[in-house]
C-alpha atoms as a PDB file:
ATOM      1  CA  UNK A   1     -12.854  18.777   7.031  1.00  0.00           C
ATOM      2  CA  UNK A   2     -12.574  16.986  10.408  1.00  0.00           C
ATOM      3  CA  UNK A   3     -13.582  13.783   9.246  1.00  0.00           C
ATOM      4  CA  UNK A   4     -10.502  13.161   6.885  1.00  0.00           C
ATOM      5  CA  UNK A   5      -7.787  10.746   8.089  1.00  0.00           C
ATOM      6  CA  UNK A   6      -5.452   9.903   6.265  1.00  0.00           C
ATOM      7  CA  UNK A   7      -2.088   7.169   7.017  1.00  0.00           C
ATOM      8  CA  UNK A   8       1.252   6.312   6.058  1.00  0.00           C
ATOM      9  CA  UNK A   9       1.604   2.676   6.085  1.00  0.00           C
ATOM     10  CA  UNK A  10       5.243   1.612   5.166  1.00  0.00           C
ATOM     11  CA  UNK A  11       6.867  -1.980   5.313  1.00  0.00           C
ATOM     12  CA  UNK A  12      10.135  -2.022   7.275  1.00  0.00           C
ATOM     13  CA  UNK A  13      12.336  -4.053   4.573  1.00  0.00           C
ATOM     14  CA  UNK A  14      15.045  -1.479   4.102  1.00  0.00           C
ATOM     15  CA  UNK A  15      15.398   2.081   4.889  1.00  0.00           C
ATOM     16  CA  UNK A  16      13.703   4.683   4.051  1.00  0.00           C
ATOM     17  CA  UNK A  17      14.673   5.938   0.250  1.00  0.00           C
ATOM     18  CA  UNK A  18      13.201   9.280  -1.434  1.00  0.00           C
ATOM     19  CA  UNK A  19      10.475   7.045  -3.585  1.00  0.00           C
ATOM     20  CA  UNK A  20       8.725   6.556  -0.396  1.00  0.00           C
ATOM     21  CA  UNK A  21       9.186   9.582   1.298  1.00  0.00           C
ATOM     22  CA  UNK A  22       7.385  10.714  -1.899  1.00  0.00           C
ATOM     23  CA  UNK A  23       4.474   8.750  -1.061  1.00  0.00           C
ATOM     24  CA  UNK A  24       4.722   9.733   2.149  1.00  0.00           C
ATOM     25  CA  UNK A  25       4.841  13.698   1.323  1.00  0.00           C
ATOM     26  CA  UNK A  26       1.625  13.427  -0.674  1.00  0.00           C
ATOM     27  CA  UNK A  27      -0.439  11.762   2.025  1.00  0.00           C
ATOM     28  CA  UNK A  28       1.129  14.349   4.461  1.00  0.00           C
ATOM     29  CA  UNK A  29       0.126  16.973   2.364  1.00  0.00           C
ATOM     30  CA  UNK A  30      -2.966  15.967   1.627  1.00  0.00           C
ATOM     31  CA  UNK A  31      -4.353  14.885   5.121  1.00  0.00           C
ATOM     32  CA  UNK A  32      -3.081  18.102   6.251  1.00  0.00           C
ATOM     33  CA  UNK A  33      -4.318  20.393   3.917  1.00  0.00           C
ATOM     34  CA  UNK A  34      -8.250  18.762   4.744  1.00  0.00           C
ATOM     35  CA  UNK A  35      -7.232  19.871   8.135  1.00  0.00           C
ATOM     36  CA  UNK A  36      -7.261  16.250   8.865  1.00  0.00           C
ATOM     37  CA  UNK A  37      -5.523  13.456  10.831  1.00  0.00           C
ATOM     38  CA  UNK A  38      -2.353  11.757   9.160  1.00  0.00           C
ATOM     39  CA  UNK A  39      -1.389   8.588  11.580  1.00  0.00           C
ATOM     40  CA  UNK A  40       1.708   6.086  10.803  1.00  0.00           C
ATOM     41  CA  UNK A  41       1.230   2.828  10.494  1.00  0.00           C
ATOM     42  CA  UNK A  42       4.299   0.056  10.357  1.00  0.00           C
ATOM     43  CA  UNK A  43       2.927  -2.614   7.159  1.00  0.00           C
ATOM     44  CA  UNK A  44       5.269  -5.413   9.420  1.00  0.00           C
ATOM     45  CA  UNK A  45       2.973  -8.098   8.788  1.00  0.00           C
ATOM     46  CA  UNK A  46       5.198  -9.994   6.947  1.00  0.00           C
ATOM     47  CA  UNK A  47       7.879 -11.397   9.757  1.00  0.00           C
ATOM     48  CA  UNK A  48      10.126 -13.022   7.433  1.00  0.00           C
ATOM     49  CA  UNK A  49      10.523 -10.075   5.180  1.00  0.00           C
ATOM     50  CA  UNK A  50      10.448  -7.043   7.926  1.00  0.00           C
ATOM     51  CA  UNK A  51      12.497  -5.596  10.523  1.00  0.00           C
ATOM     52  CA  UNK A  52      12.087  -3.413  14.064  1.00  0.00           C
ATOM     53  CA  UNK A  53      15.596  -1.729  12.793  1.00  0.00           C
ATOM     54  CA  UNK A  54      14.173  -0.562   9.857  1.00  0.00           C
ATOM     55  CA  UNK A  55      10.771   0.688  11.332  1.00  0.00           C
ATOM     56  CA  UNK A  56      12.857   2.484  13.779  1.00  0.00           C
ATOM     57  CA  UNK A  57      14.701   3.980  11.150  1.00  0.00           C
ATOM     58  CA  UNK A  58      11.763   4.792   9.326  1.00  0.00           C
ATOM     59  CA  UNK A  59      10.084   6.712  12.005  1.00  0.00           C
ATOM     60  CA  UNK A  60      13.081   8.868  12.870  1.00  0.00           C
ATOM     61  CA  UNK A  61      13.674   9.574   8.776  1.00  0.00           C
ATOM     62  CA  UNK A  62      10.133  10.872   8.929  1.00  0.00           C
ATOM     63  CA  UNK A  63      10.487  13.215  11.652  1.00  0.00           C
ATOM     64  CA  UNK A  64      13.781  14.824  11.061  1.00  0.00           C
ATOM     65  CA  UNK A  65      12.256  15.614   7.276  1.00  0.00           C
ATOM     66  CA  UNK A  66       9.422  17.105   9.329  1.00  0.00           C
ATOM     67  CA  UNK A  67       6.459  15.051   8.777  1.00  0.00           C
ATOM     68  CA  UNK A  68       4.832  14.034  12.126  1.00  0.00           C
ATOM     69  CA  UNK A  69       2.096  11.629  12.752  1.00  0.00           C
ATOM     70  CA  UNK A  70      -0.960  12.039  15.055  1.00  0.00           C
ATOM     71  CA  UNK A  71      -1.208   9.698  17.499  1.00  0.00           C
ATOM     72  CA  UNK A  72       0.596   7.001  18.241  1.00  0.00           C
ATOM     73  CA  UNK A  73       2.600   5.059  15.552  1.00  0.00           C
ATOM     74  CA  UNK A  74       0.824   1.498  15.285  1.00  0.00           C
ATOM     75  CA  UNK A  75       2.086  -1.850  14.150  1.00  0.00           C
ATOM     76  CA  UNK A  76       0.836  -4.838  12.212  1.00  0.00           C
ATOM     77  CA  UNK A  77       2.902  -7.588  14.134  1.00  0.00           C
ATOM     78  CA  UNK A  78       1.441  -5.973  17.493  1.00  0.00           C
ATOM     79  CA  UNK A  79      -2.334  -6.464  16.220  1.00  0.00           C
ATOM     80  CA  UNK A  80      -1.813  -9.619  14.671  1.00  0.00           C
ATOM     81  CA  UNK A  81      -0.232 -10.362  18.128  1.00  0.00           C
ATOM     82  CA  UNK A  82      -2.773  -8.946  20.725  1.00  0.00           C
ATOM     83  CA  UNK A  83      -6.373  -8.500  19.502  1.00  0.00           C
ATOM     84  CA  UNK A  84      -7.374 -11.013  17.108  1.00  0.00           C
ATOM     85  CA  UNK A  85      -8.737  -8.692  14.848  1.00  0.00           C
ATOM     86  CA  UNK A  86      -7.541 -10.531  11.778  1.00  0.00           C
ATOM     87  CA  UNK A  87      -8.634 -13.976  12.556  1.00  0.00           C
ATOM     88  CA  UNK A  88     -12.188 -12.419  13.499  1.00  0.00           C
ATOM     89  CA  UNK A  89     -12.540 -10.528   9.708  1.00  0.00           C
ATOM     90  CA  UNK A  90     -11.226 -14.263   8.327  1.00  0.00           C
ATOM     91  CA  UNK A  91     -13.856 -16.292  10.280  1.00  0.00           C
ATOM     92  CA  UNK A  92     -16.771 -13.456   9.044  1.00  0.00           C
ATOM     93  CA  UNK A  93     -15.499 -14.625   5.671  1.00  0.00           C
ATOM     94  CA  UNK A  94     -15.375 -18.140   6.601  1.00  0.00           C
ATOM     95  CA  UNK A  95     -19.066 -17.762   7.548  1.00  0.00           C
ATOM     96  CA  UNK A  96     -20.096 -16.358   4.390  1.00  0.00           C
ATOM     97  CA  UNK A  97     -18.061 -19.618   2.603  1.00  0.00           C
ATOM     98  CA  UNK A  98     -16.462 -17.479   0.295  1.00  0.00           C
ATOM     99  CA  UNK A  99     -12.766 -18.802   1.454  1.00  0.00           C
ATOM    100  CA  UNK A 100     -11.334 -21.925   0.924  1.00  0.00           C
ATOM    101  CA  UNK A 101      -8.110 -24.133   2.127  1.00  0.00           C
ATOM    102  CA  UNK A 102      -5.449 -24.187  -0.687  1.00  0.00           C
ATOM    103  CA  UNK A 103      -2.686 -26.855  -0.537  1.00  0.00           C
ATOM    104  CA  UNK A 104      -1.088 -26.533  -4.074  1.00  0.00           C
ATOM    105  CA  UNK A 105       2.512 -25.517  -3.954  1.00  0.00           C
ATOM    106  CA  UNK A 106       5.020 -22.978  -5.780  1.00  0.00           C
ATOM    107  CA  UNK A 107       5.097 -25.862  -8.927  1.00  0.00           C
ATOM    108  CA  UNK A 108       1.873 -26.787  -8.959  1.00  0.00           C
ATOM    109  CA  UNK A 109       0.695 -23.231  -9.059  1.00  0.00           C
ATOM    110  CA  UNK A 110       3.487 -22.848 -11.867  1.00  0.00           C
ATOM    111  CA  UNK A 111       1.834 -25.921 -13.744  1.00  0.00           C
ATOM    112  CA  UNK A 112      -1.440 -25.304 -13.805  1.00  0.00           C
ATOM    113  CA  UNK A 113      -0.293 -21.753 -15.471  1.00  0.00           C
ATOM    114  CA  UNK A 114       0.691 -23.542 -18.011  1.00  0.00           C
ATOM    115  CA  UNK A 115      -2.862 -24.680 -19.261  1.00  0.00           C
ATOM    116  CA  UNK A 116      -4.572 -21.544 -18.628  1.00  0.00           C
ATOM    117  CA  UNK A 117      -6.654 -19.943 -22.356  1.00  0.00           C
ATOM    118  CA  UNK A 118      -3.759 -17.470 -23.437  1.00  0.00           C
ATOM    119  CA  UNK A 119      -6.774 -14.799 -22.938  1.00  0.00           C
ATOM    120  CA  UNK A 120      -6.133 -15.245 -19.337  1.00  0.00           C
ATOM    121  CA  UNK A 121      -1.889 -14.998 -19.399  1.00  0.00           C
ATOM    122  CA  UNK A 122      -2.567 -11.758 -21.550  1.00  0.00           C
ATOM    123  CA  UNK A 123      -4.811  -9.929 -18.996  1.00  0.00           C
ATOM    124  CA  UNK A 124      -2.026 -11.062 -16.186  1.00  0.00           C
ATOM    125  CA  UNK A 125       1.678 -11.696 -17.507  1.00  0.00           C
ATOM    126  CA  UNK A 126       3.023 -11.992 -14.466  1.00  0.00           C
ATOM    127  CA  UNK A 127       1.558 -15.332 -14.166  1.00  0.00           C
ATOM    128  CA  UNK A 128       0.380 -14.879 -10.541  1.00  0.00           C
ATOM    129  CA  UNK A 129      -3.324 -15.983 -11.456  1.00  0.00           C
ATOM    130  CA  UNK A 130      -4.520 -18.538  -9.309  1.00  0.00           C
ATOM    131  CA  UNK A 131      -6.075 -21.081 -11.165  1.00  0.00           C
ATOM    132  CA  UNK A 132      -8.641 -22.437  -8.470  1.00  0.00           C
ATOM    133  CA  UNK A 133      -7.385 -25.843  -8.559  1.00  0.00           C
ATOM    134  CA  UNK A 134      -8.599 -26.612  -4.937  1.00  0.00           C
ATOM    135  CA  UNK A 135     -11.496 -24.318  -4.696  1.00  0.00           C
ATOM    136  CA  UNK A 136     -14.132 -27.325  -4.941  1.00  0.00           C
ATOM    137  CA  UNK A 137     -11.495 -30.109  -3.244  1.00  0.00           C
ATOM    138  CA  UNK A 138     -13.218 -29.494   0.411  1.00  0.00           C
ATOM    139  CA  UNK A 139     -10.476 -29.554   2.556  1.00  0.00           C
ATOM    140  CA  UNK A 140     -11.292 -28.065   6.017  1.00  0.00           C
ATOM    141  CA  UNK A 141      -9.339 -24.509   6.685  1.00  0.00           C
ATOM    142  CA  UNK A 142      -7.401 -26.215   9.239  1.00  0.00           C
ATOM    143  CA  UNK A 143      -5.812 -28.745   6.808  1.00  0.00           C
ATOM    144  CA  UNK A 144      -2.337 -29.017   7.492  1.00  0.00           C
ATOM    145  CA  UNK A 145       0.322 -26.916   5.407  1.00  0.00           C
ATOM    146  CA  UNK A 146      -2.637 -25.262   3.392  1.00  0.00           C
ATOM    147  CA  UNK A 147      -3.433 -21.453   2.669  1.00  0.00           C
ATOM    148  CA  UNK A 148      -6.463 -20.113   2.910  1.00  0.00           C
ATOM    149  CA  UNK A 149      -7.813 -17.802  -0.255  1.00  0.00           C
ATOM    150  CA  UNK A 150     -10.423 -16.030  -1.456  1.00  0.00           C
ATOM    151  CA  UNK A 151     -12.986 -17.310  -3.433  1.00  0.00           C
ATOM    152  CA  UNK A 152     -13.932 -13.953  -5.589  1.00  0.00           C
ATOM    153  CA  UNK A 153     -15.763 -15.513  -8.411  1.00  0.00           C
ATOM    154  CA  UNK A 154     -16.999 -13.200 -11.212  1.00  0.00           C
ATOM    155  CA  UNK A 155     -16.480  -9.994  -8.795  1.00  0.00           C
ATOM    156  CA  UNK A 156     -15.992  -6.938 -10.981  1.00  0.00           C
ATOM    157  CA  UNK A 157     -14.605  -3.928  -8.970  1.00  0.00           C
ATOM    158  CA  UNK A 158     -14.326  -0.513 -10.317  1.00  0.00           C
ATOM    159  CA  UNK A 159     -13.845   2.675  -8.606  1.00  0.00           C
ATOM    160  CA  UNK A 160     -12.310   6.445  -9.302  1.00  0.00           C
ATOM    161  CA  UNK A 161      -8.843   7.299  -8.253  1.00  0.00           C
ATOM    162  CA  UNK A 162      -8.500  10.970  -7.318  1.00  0.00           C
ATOM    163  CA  UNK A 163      -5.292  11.061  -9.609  1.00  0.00           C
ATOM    164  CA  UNK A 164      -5.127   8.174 -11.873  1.00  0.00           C
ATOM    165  CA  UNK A 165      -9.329   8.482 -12.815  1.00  0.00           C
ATOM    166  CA  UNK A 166     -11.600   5.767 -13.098  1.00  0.00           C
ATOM    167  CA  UNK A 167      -9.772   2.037 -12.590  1.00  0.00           C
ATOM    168  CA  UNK A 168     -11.974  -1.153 -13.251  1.00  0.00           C
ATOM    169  CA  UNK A 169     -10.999  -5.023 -12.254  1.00  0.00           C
ATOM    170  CA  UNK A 170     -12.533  -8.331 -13.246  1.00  0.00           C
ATOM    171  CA  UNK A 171     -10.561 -10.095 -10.392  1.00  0.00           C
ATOM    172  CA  UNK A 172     -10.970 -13.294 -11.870  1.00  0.00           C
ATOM    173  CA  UNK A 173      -8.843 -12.472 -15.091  1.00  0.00           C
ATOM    174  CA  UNK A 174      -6.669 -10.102 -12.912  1.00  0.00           C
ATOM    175  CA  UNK A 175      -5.337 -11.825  -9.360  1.00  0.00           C
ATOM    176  CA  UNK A 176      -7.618 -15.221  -9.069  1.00  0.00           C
ATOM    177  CA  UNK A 177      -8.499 -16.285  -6.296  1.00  0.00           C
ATOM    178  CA  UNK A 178      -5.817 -14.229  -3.541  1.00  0.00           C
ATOM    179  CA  UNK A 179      -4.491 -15.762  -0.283  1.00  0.00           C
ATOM    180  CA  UNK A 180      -5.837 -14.496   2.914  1.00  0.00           C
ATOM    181  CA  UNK A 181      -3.818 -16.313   5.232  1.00  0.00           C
ATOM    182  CA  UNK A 182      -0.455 -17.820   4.147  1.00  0.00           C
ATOM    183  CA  UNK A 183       0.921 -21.987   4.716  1.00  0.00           C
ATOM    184  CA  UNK A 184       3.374 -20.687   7.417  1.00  0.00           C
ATOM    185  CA  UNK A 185       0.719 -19.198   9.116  1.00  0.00           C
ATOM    186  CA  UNK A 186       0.981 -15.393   8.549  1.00  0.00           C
ATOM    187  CA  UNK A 187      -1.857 -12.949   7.686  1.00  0.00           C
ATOM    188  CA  UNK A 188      -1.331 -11.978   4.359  1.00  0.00           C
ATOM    189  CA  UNK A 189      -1.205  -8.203   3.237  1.00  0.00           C
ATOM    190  CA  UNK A 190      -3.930  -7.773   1.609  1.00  0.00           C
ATOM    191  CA  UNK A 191      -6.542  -8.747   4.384  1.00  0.00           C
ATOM    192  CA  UNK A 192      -4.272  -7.401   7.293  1.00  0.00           C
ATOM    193  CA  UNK A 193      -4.589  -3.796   5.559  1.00  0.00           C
ATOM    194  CA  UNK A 194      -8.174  -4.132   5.018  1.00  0.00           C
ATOM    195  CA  UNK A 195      -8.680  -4.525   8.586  1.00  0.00           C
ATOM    196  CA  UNK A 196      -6.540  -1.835   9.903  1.00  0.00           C
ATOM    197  CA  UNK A 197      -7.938   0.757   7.548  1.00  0.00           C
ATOM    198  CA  UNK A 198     -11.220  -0.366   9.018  1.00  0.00           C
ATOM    199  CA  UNK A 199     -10.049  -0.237  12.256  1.00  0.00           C
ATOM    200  CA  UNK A 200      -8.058   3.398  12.500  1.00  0.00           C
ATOM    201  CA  UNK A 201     -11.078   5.016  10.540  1.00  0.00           C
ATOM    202  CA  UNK A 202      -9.112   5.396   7.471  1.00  0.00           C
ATOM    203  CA  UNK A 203     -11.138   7.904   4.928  1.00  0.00           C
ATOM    204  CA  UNK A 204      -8.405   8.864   2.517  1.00  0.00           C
ATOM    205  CA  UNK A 205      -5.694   6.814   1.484  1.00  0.00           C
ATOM    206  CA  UNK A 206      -3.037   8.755  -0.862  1.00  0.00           C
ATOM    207  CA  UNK A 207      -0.235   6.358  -1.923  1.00  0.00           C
ATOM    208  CA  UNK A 208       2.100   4.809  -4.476  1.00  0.00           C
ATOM    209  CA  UNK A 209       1.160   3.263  -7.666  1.00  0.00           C
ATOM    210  CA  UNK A 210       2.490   0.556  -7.313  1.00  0.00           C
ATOM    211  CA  UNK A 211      -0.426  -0.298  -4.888  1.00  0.00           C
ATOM    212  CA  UNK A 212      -2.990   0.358  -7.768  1.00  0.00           C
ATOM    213  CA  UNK A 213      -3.543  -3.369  -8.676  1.00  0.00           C
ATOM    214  CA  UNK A 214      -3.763  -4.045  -5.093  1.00  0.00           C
ATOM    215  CA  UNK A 215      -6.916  -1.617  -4.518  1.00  0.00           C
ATOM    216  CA  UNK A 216      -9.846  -3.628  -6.405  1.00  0.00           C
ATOM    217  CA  UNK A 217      -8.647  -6.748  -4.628  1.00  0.00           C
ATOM    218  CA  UNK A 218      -8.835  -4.631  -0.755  1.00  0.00           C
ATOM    219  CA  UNK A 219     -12.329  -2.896  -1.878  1.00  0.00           C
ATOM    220  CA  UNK A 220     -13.706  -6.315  -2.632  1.00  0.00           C
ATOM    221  CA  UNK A 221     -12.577  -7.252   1.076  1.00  0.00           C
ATOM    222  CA  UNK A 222     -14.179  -4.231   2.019  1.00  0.00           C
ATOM    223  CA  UNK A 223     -17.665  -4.939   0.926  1.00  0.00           C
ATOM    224  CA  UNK A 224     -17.752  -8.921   2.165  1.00  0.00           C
ATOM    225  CA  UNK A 225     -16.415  -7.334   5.635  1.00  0.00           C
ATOM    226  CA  UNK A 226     -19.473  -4.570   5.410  1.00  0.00           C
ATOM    227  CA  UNK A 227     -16.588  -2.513   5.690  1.00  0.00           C
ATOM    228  CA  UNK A 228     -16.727   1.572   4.563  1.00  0.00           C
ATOM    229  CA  UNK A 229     -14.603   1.925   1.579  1.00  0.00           C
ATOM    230  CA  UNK A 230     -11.804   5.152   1.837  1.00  0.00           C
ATOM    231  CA  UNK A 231     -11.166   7.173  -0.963  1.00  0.00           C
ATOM    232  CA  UNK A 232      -8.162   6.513  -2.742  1.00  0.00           C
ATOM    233  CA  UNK A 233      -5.444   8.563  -4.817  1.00  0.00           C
ATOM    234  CA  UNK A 234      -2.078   6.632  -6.021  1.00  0.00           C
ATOM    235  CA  UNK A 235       0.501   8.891  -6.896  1.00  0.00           C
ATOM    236  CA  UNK A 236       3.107   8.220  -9.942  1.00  0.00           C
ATOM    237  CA  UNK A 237       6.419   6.268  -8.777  1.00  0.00           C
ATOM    238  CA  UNK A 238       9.926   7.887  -9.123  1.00  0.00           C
ATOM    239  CA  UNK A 239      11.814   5.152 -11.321  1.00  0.00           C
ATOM    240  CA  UNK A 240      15.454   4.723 -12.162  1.00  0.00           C
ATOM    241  CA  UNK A 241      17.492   5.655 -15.201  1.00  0.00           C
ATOM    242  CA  UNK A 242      16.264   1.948 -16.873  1.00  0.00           C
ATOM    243  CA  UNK A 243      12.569   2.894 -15.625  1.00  0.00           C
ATOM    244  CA  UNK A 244      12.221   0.507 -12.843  1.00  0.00           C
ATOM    245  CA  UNK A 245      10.807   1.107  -9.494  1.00  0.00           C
ATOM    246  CA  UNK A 246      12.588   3.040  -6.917  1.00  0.00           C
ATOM    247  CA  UNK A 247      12.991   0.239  -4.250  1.00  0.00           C
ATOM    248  CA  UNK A 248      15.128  -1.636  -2.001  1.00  0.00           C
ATOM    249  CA  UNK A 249      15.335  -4.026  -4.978  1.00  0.00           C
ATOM    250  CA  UNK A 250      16.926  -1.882  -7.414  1.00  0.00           C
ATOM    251  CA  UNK A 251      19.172  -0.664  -4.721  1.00  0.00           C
ATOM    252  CA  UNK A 252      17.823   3.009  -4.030  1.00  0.00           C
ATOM    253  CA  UNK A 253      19.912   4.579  -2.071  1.00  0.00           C
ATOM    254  CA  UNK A 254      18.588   5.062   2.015  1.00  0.00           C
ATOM    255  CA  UNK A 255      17.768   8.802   2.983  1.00  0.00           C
ATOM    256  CA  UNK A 256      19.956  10.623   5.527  1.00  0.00           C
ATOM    257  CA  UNK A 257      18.579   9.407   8.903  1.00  0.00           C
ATOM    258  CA  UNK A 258      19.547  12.691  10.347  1.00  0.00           C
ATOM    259  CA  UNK A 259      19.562  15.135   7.186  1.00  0.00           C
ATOM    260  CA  UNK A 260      21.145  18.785   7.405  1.00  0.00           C
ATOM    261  CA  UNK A 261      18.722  21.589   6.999  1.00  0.00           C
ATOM    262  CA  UNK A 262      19.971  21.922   3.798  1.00  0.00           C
ATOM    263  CA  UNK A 263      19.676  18.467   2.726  1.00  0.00           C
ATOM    264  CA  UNK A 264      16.114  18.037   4.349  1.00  0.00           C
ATOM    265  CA  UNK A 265      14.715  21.247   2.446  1.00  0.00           C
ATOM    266  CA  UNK A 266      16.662  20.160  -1.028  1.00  0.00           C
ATOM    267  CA  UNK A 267      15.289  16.819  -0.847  1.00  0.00           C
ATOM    268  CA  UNK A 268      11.748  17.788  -0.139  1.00  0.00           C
ATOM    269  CA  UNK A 269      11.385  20.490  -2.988  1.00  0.00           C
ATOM    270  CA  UNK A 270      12.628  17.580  -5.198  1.00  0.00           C
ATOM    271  CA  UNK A 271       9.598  15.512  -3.684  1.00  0.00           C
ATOM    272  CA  UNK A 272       7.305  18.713  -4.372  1.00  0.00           C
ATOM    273  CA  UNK A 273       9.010  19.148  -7.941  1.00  0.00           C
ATOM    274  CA  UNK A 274       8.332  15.133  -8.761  1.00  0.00           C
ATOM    275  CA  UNK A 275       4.539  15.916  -7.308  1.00  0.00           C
ATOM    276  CA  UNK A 276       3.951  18.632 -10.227  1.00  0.00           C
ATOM    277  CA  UNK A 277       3.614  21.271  -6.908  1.00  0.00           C
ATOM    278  CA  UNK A 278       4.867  25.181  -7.010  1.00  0.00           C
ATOM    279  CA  UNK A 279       8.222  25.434  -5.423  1.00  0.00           C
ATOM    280  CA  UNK A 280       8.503  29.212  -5.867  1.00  0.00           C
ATOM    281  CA  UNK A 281       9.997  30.786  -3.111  1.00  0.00           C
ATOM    282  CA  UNK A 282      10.234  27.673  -0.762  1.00  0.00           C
ATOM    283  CA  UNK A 283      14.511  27.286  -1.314  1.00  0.00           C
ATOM    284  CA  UNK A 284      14.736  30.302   0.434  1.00  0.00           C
ATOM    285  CA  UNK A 285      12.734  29.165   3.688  1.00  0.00           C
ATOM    286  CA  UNK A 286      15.122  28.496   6.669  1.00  0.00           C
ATOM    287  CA  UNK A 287      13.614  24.455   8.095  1.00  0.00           C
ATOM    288  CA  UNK A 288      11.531  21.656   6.799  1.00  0.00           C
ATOM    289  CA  UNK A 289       8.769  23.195   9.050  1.00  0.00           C
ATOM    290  CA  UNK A 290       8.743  26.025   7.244  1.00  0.00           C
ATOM    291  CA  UNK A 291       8.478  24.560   4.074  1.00  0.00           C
ATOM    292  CA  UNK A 292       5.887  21.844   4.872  1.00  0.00           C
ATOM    293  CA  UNK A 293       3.648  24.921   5.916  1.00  0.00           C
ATOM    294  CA  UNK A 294       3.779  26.422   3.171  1.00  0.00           C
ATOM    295  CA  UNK A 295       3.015  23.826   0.556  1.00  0.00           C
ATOM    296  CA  UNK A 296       0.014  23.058   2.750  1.00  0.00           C
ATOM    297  CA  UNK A 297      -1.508  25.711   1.954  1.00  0.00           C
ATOM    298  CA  UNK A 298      -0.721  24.885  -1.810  1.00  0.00           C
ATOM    299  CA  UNK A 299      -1.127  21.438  -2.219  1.00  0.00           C
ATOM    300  CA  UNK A 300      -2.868  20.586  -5.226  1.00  0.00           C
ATOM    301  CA  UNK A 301      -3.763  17.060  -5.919  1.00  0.00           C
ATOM    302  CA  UNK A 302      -4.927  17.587  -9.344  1.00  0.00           C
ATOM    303  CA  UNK A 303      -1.634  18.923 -10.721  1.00  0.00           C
ATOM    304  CA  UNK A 304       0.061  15.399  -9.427  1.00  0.00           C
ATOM    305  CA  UNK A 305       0.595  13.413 -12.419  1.00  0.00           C
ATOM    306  CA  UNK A 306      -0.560  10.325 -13.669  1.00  0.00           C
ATOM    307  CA  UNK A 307       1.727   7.066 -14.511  1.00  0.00           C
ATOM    308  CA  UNK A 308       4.662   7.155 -16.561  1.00  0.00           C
ATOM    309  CA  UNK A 309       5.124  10.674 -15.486  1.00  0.00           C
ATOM    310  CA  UNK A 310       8.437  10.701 -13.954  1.00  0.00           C
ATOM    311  CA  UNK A 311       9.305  14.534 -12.659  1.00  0.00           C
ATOM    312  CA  UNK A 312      12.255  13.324  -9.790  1.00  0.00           C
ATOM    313  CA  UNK A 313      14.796  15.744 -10.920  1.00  0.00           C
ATOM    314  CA  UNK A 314      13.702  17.998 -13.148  1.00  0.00           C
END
């Protein structure tokens, strides 16, 4: 299938820790067994959060665990730096007038919460709904020490996950009205993936759950950009002993930048074991390589499980 590619699109906030190599492993495996393209991306949009240490580290993790990209690895800061591409996909939205300048801060976000129908809090308790206070106000995009957000009205979004089935999103109830472009002046995530998806011909995209909430909210980008829309499969997350995320967070611990043979092929049959895939008779193979080959050949994307399924370790 030559027209799969698939990507691996980390942020560089810590090292890497086995919940992402996880991620990483199933998007390997899957792009490879399509006899397709799996490319690395660096998620480093985010300047205040990420480091060139950690995508460094990041890149050599990958590669001494035996999963190598096509291509060259690409970064977010560089194309937010160099070709525009970002500010051209916010000015096609700007021409459709379906973004808006947003100068509320942190409290008055926090306030306006605070009158929202407790429908609304139910279908998001996190409280991150936007309430649209300045979505009629008129201020210009340029206003000084304003966002800029997305307007996305009654949009319903639903599509099928490969793993987790069919997922459906009123986004109104669910994330509000999102920010495209941040008050200090940064692209935000979820339109600087959109584009580069778009851009390196993403067709598959096979990663974490934790991303799930994120995907109605990047397909609705999708369609006001007239861009194609991949096909997406989000696998379960490995959690800790008091079921939170593995993350930099909850203090995972970092992978072995430079593993032993023995560690690499341990660690990756855990991965395999967590991804509900047949381990029989891959302790015994003598590299990574090895190993990676021959769960190719077996991936099976269907016996991945869906959430709360936590395998790491059994």
């Amino acid at each position: 299938m030559s027209t799969y590619i698939g990507r691996f699109a980390p942020s560089p906030t810590g090292p890497l820790h086995i919940g992402s190599l996880i991620a990483a492993l199933a998007s390997y495996l899957d792009a490879r067994a399509h006899g397709g393209l799996w490319k690395l991306r660096i998620d480093d949009i985010d300047t205040t959060r990420c480091k060139a240490i950690y995508a460094n580290e990041i890149k050599t993790c990958l590669q001494n665990f035996g999963l190598h990209w096509d291509g060259e690895a690409t970064s977010q800061q560089v194309r937010a730096d160099t070709d525009g591409a970002y500010a051209t996909a916010l000015q096609t939205l700007a021409d459709k007038k379906v973004v808006y300048a947003c100068v509320c801060s942190r409290k008055e976000i926090a306030d306006s919460i605070l009158t929202m129908p407790t429908a609304t809090l139910i279908n998001n308790p996190e409280g991150a709904l936007y309430s649209g206070v300045c979505r009629h106000k008129g201020f210009t995009l340029s206003h000084p020490n304003s966002a800029i957000r997305l307007n996305v009205s009654d949009s319903e979004i639903s599509f099928h996950d490969r793993i987790q089935g069919s997922f459906s999103h009123q986004l109104s109830q669910t994330c509000g009205d999102f920010i495209l472009k941040r008050k200090d002046n940064l692209f935000a995530y979820q339109l600087a993936v959109v584009v580069d998806d778009y851009l390196e011909g993403i067709t598959h995209i096979v990663r974490g759950a934790d991303l799930l909430d994120s995907t109605p909210r990047q397909i609705h980008l999708q369609q006001l950009l007239g861009y194609p829309t991949p096909i997406y499969a989000h696998v379960p997350l490995a959690l800790t002993d008091k079921g939170e995320k593995l993350s930099k967070q909850t203090l995972a611990p970092a992978l072995p930048l430079q593993p032993s043979a023995a560690q690499a092929l341990n660690t990756l049959l855990s991965c395999l074991k967590f991804l509900g895939q047949p381990t029989d008779g891959l302790a015994q193979m003598h590299d990574a390589a090895a190993l990676l080959e021959a769960a190719v050949k077996r991936w099976d994307v269907s016996a991945v499980g869906r959430l709360g399924l936590d395998r790491l370790g059994n």
